[in-house]
PDB file of N, CA and C in Angstrom:
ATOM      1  N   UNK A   1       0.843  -1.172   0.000  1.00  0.00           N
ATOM      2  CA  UNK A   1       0.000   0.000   0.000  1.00  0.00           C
ATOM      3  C   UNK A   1       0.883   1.228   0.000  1.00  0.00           C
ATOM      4  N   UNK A   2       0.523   2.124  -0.645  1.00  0.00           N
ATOM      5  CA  UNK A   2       1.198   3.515  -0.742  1.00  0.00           C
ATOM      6  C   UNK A   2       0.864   4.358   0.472  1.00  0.00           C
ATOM      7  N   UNK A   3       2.167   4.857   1.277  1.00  0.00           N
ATOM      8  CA  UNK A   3       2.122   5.260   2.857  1.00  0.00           C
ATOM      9  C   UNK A   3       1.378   6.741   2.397  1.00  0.00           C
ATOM     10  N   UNK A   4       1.991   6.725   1.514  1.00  0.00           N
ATOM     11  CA  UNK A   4       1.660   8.586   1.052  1.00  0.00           C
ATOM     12  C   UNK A   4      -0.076   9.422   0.706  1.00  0.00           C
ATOM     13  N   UNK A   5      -0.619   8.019   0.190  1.00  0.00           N
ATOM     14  CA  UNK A   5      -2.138   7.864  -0.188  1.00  0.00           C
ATOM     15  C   UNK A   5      -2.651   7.438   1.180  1.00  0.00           C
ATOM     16  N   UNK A   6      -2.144   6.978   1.840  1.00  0.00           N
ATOM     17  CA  UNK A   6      -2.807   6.696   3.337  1.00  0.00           C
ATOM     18  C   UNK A   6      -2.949   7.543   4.157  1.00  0.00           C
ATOM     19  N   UNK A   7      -1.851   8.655   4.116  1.00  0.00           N
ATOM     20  CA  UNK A   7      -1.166   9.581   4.732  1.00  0.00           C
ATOM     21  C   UNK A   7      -2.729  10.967   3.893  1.00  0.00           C
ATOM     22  N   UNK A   8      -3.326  10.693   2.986  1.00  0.00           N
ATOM     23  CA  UNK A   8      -4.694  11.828   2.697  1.00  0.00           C
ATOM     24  C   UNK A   8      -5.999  10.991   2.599  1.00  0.00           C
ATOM     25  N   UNK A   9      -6.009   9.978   3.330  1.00  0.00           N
ATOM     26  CA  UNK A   9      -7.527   9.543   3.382  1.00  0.00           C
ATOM     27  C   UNK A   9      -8.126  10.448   4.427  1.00  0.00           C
ATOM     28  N   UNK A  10      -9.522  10.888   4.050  1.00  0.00           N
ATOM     29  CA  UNK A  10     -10.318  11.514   4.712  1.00  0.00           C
ATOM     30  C   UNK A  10     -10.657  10.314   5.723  1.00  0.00           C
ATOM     31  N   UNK A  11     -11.391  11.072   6.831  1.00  0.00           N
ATOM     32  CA  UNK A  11     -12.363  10.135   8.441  1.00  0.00           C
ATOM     33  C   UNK A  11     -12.956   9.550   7.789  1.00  0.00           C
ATOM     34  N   UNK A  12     -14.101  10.240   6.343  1.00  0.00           N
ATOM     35  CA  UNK A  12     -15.171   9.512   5.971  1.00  0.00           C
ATOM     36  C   UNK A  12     -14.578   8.595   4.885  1.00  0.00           C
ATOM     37  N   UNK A  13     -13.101   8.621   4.560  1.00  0.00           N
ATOM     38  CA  UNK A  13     -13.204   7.750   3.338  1.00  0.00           C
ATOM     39  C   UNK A  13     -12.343   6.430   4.147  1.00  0.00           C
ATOM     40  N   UNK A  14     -11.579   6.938   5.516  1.00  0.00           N
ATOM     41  CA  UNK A  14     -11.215   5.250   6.643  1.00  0.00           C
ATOM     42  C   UNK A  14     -12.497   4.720   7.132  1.00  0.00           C
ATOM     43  N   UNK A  15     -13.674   5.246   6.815  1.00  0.00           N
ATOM     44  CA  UNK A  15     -14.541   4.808   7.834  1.00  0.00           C
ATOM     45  C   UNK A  15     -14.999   4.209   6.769  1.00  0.00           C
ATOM     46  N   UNK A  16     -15.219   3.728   5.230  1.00  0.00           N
ATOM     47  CA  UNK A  16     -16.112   2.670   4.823  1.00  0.00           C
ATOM     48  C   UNK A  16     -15.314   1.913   4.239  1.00  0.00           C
ATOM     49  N   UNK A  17     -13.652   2.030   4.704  1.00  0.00           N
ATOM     50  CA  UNK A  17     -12.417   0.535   4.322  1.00  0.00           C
ATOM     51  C   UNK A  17     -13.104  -0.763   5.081  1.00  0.00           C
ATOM     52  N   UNK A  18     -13.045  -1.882   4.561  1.00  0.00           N
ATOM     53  CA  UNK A  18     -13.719  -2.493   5.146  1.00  0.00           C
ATOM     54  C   UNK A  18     -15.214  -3.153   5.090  1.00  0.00           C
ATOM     55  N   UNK A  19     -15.715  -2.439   4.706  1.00  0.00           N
ATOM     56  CA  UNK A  19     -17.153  -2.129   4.512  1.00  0.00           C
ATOM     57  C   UNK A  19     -17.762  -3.304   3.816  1.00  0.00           C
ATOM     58  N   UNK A  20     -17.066  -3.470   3.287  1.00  0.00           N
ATOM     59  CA  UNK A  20     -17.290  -4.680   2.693  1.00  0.00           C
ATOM     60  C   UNK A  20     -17.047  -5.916   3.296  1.00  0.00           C
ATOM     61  N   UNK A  21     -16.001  -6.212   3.643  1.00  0.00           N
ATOM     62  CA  UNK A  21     -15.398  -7.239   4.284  1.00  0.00           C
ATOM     63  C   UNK A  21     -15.578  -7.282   5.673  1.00  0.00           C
ATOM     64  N   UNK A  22     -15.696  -6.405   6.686  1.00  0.00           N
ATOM     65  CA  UNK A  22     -15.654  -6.682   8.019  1.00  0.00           C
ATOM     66  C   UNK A  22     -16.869  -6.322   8.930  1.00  0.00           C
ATOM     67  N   UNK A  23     -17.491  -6.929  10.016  1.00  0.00           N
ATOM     68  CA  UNK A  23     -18.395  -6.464  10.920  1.00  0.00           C
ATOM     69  C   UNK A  23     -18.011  -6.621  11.836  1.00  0.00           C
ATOM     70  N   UNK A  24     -17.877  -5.537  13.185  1.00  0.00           N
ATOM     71  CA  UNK A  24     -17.550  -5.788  14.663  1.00  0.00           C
ATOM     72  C   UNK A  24     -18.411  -6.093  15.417  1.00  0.00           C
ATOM     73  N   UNK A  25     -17.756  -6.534  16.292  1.00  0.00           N
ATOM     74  CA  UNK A  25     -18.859  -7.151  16.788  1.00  0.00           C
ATOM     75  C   UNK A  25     -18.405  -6.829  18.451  1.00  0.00           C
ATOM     76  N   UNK A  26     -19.296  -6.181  19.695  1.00  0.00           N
ATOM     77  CA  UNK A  26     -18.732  -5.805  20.946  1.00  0.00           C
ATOM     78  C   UNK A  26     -20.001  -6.104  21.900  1.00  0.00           C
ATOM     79  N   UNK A  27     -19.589  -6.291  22.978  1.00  0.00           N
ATOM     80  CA  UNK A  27     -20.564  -6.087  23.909  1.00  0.00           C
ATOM     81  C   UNK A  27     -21.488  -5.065  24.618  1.00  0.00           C
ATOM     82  N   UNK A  28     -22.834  -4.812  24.420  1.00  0.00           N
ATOM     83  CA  UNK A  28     -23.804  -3.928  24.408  1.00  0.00           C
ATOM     84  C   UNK A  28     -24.364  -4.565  25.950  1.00  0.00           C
ATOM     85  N   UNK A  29     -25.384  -3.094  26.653  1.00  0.00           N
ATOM     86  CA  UNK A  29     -25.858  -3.478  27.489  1.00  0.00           C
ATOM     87  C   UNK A  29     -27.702  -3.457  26.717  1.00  0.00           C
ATOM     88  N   UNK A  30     -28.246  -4.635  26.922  1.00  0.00           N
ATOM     89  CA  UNK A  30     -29.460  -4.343  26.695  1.00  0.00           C
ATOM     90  C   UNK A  30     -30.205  -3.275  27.757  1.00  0.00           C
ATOM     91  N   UNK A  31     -31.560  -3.109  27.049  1.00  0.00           N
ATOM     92  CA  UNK A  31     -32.731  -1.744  28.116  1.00  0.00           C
ATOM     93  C   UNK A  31     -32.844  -2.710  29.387  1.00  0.00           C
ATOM     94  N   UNK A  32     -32.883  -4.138  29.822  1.00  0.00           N
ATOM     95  CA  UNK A  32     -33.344  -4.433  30.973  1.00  0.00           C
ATOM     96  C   UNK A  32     -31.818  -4.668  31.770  1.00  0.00           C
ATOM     97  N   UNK A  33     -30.570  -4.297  31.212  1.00  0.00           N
ATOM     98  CA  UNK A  33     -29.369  -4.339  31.890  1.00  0.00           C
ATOM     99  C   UNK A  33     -29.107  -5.793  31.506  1.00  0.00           C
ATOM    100  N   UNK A  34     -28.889  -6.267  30.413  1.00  0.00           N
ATOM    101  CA  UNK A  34     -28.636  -7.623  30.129  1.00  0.00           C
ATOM    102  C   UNK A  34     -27.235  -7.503  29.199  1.00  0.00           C
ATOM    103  N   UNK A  35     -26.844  -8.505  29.378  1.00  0.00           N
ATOM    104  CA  UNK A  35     -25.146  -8.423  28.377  1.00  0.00           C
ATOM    105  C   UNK A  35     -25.697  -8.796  26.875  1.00  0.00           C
ATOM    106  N   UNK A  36     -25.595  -7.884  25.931  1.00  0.00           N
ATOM    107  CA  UNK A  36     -25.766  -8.459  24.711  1.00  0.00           C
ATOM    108  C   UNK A  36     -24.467  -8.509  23.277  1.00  0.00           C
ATOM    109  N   UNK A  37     -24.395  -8.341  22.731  1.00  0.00           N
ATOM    110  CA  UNK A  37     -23.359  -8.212  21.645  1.00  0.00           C
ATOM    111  C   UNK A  37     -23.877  -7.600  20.539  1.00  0.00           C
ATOM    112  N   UNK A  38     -23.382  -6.438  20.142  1.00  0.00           N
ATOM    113  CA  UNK A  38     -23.944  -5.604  19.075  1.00  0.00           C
ATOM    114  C   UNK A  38     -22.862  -5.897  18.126  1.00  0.00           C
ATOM    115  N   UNK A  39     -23.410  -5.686  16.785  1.00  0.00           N
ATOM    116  CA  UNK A  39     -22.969  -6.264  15.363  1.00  0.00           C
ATOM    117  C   UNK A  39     -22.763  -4.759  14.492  1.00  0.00           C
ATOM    118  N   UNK A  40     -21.877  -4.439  14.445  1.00  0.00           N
ATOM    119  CA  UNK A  40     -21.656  -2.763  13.646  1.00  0.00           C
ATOM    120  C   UNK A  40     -20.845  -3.123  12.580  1.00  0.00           C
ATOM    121  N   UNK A  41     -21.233  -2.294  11.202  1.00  0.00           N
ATOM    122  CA  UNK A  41     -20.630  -2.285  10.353  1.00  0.00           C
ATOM    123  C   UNK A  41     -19.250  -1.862  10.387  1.00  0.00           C
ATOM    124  N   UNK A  42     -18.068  -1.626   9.227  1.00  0.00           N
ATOM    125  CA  UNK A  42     -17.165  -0.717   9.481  1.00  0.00           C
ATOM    126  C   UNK A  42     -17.260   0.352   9.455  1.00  0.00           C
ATOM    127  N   UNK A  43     -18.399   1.383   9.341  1.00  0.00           N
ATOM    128  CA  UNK A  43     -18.320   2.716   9.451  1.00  0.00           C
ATOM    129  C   UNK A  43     -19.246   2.871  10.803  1.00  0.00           C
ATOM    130  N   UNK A  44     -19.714   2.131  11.449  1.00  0.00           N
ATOM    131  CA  UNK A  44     -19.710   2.504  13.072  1.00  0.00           C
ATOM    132  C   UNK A  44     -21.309   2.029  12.959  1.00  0.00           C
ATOM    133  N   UNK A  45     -22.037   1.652  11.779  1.00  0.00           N
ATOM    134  CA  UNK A  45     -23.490   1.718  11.795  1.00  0.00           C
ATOM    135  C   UNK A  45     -24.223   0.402  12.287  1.00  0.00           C
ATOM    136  N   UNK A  46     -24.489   0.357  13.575  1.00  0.00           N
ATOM    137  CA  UNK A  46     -24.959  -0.303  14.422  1.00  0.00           C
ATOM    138  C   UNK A  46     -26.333  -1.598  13.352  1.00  0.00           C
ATOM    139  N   UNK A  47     -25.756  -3.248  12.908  1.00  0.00           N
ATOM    140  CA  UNK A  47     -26.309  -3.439  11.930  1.00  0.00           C
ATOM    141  C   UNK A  47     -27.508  -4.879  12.999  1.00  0.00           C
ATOM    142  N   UNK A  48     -27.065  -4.683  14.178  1.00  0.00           N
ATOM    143  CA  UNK A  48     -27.683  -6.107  14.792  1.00  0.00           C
ATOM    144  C   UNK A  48     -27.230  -6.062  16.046  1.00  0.00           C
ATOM    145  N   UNK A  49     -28.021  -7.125  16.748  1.00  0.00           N
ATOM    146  CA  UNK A  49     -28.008  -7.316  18.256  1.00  0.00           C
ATOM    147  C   UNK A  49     -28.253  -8.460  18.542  1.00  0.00           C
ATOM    148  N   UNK A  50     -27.410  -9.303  19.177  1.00  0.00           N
ATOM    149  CA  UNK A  50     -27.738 -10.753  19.283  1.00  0.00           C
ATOM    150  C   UNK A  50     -27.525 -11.119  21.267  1.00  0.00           C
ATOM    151  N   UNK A  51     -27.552 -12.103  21.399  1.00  0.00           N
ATOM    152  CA  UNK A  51     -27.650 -12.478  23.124  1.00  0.00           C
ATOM    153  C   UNK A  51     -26.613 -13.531  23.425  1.00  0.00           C
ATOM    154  N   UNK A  52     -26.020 -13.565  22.120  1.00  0.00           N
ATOM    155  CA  UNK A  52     -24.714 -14.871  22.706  1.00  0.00           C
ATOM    156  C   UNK A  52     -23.260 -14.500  21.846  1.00  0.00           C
ATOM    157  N   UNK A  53     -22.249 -13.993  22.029  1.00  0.00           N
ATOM    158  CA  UNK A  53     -21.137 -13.706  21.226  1.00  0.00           C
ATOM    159  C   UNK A  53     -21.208 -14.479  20.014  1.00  0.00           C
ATOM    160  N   UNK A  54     -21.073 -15.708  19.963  1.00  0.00           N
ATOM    161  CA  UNK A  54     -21.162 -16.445  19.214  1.00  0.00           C
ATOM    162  C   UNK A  54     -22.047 -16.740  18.221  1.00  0.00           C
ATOM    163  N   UNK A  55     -23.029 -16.694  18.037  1.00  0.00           N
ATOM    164  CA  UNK A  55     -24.365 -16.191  17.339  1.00  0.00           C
ATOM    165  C   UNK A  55     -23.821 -15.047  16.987  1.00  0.00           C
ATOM    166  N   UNK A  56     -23.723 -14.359  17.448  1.00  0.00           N
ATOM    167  CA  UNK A  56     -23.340 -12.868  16.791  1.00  0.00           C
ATOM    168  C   UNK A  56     -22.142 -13.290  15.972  1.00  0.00           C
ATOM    169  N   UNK A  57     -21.315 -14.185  15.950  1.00  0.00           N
ATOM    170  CA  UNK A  57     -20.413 -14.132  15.179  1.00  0.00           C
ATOM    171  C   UNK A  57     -20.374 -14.573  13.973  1.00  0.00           C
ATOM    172  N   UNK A  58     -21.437 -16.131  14.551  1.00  0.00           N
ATOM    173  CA  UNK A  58     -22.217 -16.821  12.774  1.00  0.00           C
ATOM    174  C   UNK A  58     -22.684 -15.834  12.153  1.00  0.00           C
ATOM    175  N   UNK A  59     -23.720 -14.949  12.865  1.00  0.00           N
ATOM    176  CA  UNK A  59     -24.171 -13.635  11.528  1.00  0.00           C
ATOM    177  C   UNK A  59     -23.667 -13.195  10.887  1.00  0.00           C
ATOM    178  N   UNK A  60     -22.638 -13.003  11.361  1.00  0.00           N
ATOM    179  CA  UNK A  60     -21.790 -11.890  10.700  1.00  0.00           C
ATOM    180  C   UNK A  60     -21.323 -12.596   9.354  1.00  0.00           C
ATOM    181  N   UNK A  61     -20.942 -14.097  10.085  1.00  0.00           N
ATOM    182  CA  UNK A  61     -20.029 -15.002   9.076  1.00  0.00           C
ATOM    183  C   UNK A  61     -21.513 -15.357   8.128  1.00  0.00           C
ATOM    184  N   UNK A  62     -22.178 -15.510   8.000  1.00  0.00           N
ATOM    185  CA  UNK A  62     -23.578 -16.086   7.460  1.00  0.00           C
ATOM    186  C   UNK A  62     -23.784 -15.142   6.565  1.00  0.00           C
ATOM    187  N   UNK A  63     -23.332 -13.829   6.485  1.00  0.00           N
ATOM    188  CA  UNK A  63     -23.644 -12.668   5.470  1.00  0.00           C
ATOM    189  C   UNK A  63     -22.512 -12.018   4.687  1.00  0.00           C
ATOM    190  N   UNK A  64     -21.453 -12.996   4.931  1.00  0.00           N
ATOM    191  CA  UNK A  64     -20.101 -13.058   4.232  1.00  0.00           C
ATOM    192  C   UNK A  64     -19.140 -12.078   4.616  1.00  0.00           C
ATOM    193  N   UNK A  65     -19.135 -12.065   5.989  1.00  0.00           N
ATOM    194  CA  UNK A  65     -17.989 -10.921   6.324  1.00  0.00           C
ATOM    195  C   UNK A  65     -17.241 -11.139   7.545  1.00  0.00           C
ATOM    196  N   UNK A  66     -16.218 -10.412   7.769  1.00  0.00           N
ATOM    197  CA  UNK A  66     -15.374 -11.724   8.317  1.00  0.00           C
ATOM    198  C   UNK A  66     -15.414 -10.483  10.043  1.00  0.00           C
ATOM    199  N   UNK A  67     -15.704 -11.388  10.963  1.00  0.00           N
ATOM    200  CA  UNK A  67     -15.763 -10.821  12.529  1.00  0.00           C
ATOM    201  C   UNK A  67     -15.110 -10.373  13.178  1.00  0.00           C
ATOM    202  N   UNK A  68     -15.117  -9.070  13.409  1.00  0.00           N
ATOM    203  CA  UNK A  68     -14.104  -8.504  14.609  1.00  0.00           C
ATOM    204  C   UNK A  68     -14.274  -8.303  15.731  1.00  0.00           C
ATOM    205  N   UNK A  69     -13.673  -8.506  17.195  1.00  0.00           N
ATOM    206  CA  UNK A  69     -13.730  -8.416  18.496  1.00  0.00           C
ATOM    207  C   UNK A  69     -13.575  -7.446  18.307  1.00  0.00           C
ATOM    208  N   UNK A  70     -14.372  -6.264  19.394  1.00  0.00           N
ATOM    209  CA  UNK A  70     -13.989  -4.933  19.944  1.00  0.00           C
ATOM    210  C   UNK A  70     -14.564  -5.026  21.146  1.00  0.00           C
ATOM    211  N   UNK A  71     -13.016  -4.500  22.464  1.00  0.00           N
ATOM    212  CA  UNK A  71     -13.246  -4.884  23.665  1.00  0.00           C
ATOM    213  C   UNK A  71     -13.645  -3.461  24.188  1.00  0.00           C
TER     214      UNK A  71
END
C-alpha cells in the first residue's frame, strides 16, 4: 500500500475501508441491563443485536464478512 495515499484519506473515506469485508462485533448493554453483543458495520453503523457472542459471530459469518472483536 502507498504510505503517502494513506497519509490523505479523509475520516469519511477510513470509515467505509472495510465495509465490505468486516463487521464488529462488541458487547452492548441491553434496556433491561442484560449483556448483549452488538454487530456494527465498518463505518460505526450499528447493523444487529444478538444475546450470545457467538451467534453474533455466525451472523456476521452467514452474510459473508469476516468478525471482529472490539473490547
Amino acid at each position: 500500500m502507498d504510505t503517502q495515499a494513506t497519509k490523505q484519506i479523509t475520516p469519511e473515506q477510513f470509515a467505509l475501508l472495510g465495509i465490505t469485508d468486516i463487521a464488529y462485533v462488541k458487547p452492548v448493554t441491553g434496556e433491561a441491563g442484560e449483556q448483549l453483543f452488538g454487530i456494527y458495520a465498518a463505518d460505526g453503523r450499528q447493523v444487529g443485536v444478538m444475546a450470545d457472542r457467538d451467534v453474533a459471530f455466525a451472523a456476521v459469518r452467514q452474510n459473508e464478512l469476516e468478525p471482529v472483536s472490539v473490547h
